[in-house]
Protein backbone atom coordinates (compact mmCIF):
# COMPACT_ATOMS: atom_id res chain seq x y z
CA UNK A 1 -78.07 9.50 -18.00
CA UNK A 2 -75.20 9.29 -15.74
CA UNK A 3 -73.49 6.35 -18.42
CA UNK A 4 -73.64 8.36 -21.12
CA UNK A 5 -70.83 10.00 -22.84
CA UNK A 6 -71.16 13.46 -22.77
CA UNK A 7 -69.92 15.43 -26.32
CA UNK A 8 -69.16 18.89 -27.14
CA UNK A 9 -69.29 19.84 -30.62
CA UNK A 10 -68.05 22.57 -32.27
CA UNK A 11 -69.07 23.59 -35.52
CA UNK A 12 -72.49 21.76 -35.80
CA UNK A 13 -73.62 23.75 -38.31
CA UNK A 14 -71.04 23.29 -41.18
CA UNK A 15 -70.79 20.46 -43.49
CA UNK A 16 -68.81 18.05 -40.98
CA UNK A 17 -70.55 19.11 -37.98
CA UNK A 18 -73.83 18.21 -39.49
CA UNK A 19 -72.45 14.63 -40.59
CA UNK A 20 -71.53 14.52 -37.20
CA UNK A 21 -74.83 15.08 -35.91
CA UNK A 22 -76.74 12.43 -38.42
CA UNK A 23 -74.05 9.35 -37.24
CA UNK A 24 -73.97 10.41 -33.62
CA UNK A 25 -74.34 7.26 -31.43
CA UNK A 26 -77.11 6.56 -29.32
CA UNK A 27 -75.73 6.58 -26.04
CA UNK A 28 -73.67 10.02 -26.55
CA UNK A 29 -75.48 12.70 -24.88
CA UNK A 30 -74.47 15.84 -27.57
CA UNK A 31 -74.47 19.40 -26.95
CA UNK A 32 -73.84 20.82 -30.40
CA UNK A 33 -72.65 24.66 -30.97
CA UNK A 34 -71.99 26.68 -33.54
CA UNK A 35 -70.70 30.31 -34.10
CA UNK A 36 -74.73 31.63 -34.42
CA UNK A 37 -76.25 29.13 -31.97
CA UNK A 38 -79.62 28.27 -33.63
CA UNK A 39 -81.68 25.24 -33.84
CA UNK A 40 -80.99 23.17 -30.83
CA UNK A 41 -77.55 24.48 -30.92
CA UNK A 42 -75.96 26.15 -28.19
CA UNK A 43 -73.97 29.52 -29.96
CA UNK A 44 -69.99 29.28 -29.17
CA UNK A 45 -67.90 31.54 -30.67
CA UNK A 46 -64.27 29.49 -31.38
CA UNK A 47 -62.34 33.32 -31.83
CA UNK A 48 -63.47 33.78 -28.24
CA UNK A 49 -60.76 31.49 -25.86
CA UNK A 50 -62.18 32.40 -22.59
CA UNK A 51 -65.97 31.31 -24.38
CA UNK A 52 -64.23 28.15 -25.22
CA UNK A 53 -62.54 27.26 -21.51
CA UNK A 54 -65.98 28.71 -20.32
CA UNK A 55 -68.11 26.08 -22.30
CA UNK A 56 -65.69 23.21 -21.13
CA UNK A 57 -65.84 24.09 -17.41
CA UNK A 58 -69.52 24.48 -17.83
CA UNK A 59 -70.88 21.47 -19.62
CA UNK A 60 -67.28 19.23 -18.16
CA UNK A 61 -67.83 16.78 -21.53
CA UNK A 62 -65.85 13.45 -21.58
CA UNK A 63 -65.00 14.69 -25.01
CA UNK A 64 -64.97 17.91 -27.37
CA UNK A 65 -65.07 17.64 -30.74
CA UNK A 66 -63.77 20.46 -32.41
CA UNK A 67 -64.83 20.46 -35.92
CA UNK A 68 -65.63 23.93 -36.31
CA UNK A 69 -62.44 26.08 -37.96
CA UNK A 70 -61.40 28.76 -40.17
CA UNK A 71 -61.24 27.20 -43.43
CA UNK A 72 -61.27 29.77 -46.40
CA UNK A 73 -57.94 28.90 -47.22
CA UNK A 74 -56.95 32.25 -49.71
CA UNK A 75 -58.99 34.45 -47.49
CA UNK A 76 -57.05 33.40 -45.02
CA UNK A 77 -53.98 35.23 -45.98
CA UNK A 78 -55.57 38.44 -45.26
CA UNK A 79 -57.07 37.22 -41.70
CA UNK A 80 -54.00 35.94 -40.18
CA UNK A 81 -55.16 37.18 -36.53
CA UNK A 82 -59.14 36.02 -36.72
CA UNK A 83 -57.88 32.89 -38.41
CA UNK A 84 -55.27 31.84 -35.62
CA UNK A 85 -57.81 32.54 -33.17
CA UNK A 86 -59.97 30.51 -34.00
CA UNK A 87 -58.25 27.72 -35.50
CA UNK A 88 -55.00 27.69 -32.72
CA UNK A 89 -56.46 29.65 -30.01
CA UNK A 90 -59.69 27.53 -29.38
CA UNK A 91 -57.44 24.36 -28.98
CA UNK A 92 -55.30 25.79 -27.00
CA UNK A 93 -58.32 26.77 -25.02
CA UNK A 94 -60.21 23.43 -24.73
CA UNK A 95 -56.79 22.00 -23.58
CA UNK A 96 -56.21 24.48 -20.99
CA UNK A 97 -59.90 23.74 -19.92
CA UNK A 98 -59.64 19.67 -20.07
CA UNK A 99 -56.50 19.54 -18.62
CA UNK A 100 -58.42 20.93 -15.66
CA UNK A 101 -61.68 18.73 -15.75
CA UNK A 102 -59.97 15.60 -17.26
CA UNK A 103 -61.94 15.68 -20.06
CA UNK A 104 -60.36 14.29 -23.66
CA UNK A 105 -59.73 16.71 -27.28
CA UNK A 106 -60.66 15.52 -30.65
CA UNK A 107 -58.92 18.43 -32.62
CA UNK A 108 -59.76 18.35 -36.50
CA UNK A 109 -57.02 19.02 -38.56
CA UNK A 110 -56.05 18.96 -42.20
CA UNK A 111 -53.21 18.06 -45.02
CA UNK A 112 -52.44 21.64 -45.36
CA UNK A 113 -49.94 21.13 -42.32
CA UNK A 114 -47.84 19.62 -44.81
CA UNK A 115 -45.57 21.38 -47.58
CA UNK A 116 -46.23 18.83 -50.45
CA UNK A 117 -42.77 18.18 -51.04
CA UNK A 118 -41.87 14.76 -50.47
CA UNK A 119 -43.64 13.33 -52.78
CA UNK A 120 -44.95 9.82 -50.86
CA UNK A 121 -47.99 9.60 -48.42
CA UNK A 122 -47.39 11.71 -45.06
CA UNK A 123 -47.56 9.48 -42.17
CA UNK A 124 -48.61 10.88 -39.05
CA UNK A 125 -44.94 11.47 -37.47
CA UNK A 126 -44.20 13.30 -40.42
CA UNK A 127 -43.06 16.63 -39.30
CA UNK A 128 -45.13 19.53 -40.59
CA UNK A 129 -44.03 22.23 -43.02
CA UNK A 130 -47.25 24.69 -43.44
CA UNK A 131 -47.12 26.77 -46.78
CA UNK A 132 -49.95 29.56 -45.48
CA UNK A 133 -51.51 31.06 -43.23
CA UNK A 134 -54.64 28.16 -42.92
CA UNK A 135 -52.19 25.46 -42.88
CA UNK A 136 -49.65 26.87 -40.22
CA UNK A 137 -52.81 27.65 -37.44
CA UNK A 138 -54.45 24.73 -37.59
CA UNK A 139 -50.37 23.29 -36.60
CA UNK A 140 -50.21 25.68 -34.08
CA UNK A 141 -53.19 24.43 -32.80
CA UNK A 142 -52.06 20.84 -32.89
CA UNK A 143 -48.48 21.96 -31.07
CA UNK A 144 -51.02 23.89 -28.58
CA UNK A 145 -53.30 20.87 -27.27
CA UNK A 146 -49.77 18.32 -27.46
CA UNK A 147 -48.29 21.28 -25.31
CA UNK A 148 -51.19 20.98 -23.04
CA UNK A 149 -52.95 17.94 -22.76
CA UNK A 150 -51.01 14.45 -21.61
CA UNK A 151 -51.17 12.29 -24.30
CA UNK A 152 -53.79 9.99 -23.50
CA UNK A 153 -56.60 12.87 -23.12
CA UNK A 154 -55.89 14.34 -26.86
CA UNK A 155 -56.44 12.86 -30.46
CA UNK A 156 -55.60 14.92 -33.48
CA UNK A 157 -57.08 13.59 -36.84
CA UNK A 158 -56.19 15.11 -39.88
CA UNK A 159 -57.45 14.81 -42.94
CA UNK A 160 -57.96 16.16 -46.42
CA UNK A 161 -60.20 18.04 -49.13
CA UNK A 162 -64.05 17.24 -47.37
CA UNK A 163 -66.94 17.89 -48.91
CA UNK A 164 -70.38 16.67 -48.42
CA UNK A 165 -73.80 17.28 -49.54
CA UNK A 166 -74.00 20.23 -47.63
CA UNK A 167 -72.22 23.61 -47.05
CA UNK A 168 -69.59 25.39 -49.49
CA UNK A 169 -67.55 23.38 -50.72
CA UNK A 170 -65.54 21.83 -54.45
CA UNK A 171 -68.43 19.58 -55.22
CA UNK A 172 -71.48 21.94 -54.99
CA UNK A 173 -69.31 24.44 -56.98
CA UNK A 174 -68.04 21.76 -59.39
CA UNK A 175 -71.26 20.81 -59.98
CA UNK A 176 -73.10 24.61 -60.69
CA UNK A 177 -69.42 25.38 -62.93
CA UNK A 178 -70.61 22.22 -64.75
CA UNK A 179 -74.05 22.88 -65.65
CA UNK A 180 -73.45 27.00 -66.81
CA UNK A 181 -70.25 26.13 -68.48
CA UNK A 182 -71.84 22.79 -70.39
CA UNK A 183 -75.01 24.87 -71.12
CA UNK A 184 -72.81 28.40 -72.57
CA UNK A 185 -70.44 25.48 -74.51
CA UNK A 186 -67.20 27.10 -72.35
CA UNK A 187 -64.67 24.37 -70.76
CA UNK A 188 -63.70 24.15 -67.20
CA UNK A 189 -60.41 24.99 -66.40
CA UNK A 190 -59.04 23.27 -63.16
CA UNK A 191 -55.87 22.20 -61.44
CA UNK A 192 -54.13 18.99 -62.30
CA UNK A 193 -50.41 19.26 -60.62
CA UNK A 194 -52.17 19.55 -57.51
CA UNK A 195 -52.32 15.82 -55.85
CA UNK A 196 -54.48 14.47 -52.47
CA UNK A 197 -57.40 12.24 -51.62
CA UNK A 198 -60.99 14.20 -51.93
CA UNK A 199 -62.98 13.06 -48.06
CA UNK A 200 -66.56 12.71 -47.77
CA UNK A 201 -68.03 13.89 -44.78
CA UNK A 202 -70.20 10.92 -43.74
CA UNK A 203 -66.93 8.87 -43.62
CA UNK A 204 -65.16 11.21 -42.22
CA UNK A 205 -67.90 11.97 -39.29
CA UNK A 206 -68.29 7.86 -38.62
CA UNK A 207 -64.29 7.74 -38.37
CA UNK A 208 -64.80 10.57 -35.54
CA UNK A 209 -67.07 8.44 -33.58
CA UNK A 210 -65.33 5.62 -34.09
CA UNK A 211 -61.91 7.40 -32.27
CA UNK A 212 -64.28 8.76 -29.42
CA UNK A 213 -65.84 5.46 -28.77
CA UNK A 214 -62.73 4.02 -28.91
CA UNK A 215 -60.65 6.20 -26.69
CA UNK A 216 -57.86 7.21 -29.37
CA UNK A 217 -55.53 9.05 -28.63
CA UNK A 218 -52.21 10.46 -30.15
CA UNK A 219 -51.97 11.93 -34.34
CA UNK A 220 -54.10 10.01 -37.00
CA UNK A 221 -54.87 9.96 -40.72
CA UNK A 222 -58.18 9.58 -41.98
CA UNK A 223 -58.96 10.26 -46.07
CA UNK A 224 -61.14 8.13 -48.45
CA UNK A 225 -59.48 5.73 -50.41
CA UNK A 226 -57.35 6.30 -53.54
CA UNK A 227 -55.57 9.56 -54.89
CA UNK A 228 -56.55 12.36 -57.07
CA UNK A 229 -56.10 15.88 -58.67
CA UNK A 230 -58.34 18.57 -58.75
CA UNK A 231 -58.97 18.11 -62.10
CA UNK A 232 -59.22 14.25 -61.74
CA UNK A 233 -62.33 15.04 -59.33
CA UNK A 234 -63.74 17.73 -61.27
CA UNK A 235 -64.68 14.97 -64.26
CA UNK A 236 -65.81 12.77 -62.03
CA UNK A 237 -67.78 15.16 -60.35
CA UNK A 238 -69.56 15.51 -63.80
CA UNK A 239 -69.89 11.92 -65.02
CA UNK A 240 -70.90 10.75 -61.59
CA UNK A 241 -73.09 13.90 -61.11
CA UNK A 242 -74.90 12.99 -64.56
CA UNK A 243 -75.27 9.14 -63.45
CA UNK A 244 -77.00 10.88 -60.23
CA UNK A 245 -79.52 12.89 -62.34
CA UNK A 246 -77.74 15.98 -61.48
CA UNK A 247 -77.02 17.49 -64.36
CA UNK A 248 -78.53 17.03 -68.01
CA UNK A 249 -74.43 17.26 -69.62
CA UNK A 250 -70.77 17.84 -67.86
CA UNK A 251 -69.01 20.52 -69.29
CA UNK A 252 -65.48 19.58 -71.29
CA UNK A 253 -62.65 20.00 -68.36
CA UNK A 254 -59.17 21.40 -69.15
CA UNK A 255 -56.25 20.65 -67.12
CA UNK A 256 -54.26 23.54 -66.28
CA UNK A 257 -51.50 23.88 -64.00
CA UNK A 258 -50.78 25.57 -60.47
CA UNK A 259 -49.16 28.32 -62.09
CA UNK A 260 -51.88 29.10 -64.78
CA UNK A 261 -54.17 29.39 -61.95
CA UNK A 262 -52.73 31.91 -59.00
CA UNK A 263 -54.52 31.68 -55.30
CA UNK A 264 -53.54 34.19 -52.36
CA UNK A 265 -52.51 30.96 -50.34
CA UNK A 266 -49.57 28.51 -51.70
CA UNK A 267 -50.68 24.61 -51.66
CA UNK A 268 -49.61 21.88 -51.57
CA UNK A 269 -48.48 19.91 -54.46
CA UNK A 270 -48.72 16.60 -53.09
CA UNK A 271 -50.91 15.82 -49.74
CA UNK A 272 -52.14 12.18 -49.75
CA UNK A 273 -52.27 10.99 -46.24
CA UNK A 274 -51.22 7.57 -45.39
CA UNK A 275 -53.77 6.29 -43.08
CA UNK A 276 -52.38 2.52 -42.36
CA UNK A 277 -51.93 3.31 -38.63
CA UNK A 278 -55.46 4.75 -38.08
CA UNK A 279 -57.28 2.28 -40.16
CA UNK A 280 -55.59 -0.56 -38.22
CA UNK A 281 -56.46 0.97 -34.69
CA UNK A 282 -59.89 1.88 -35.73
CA UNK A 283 -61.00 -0.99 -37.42
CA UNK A 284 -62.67 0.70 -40.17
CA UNK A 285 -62.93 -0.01 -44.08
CA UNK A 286 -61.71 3.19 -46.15
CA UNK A 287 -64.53 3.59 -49.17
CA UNK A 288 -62.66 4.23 -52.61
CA UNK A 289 -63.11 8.46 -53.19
CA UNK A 290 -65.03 7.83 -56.33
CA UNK A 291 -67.74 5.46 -54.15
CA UNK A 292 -67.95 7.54 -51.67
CA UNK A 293 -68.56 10.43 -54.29
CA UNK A 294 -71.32 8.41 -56.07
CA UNK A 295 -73.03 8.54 -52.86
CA UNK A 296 -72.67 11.26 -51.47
CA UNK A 297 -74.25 12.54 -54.95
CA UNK A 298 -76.69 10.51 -54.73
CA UNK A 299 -77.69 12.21 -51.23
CA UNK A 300 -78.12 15.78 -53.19
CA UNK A 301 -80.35 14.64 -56.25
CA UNK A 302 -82.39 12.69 -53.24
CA UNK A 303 -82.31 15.74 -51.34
CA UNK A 304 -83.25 17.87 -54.22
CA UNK A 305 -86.23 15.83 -55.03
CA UNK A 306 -87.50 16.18 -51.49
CA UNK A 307 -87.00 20.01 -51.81
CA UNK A 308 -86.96 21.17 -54.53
């Protein structure tokens, strides 16, 4: 037991946390938490900093994970405090705690650091330009682990627009939208001037793994392959979600713009990630968004058949 890398996770229970937990490696001894504990989870509340330095100096992992956040992105406008709590202060916390033990940070993070305005993948030195309230704590949360943390003990990986088969998120409501609207005749209206890279979770979790295995350290990239508006993934969402037995028609979808549409948070316009760097030091094979989509599909009709 004593060779085994020891992992905290944080946020087991959401959609990345449970990729996370269905790729983790043999030899990683895990202790998963999440907000409400549960199932062989171990509760953690991330709003709670001296919970977070608490678990650290407790369990003294080689590693913590922290893919648990604050990620309703319009609700976060109205949450500024619980938001940066949890998505800057728990960091800042693990930092403060593995600067002490010597332990290394894995700190999630997201395109929503960036402003959208240049127009051209962001690269990792890019400097960040947050539009709302979401996008500015999760940076303060990155400037609070680089603050803390020498370089080699800390790894930031941002990336953009995840889904996966389970938990809230664009695909599950894409696909419901789909089936009412196509059964009622009514079009979907979504985004189109909106541009980034939709990321599937179980790519997303092995790219994780892959950093902690490898010791990364320093600010990575890591989105599936290609580019894409909202609405661009919305139609594929219903063909691919008919191909996957899904749903018996897609509804008709209807490009509309940012403006036609207002949100409580401003987003970006343009948030494609340019992952050359990470893809290079990793060694790993980005899967094309629509592929990964197909499959990822695939996993809910499979799961749906199973339990109906």
């Amino acid at each position: 037991m004593g060779n085994r890398m020891k992992v905290l996770l944080t946020g087991a229970a959401g959609q990345l946390g449970q990729a996370l937990l269905a790729a983790q490696p043999t030899e990683v001894e895990l202790i998963a938490t999440s907000r409400a504990g549960g199932a062989g989870m171990v509760a953690l509340d991330l709003g709670d900093a001296s919970a977070c330095r608490a678990a650290v100096l407790e369990h003294r992992p080689h590693w913590v994970i922290n893919a648990g956040a604050y990620t309703a992105v319009d609700k976060a406008e109205n949450e500024a405090e619980l938001v940066h709590a949890v998505n800057a202060g728990a960091p800042e916390a693990f930092a403060r705690a593995l600067a002490e033990t010597g332990g290394r940070l894995l700190q999630l993070s997201t395109d929503f650091v960036f402003d959208g305005a240049q127009g051209s993948p962001y690269r990792p030195q890019h400097p960040v330009n947050p539009l709302g309230v979401y996008g500015a704590s999760k940076a303060a949360g990155e400037r609070a682990a680089q603050q803390l943390l020498p370089a080699q003990q800390l790894c930031i990986l941002r990336t953009s627009w995840v889904y996966g088969p389970v938990g809230h998120n664009f695909v599950r409501t894409m696909l419901r939208l789909h089936g009412e609207r196509a059964a009622s005749g009514q079009p979907l209206q979504v985004v189109a001037d909106q541009v980034g890279c939709p990321t599937a979770t179980p790519g997303l979790a092995e790219a994780c793994w892959t950093a902690e295995q490898q010791g990364a350290d320093g600010i990575h990239h890591w989105c599936d392959a290609g580019a894409a508006s909202w609405y661009d993934f919305a139609v594929a969402i219903g063909e691919l979600g008919m191909a996957a037995g899904l749903l018996p028609q897609a509804a008709n979808v209807c490009p509309i713009t940012t403006a036609d549409y207002p949100t409580q948070a401003r987003r970006p316009g343009y948030s494609l990630l340019d992952c050359t760097i990470t893809r290079r030091a990793l060694g790993l094979t980005r899967q094309h968004w629509r592929t990964a989509l197909a499959s990822v599909l695939q996993q809910i009709s499979t799961e749906a058949l199973v339990h109906p």
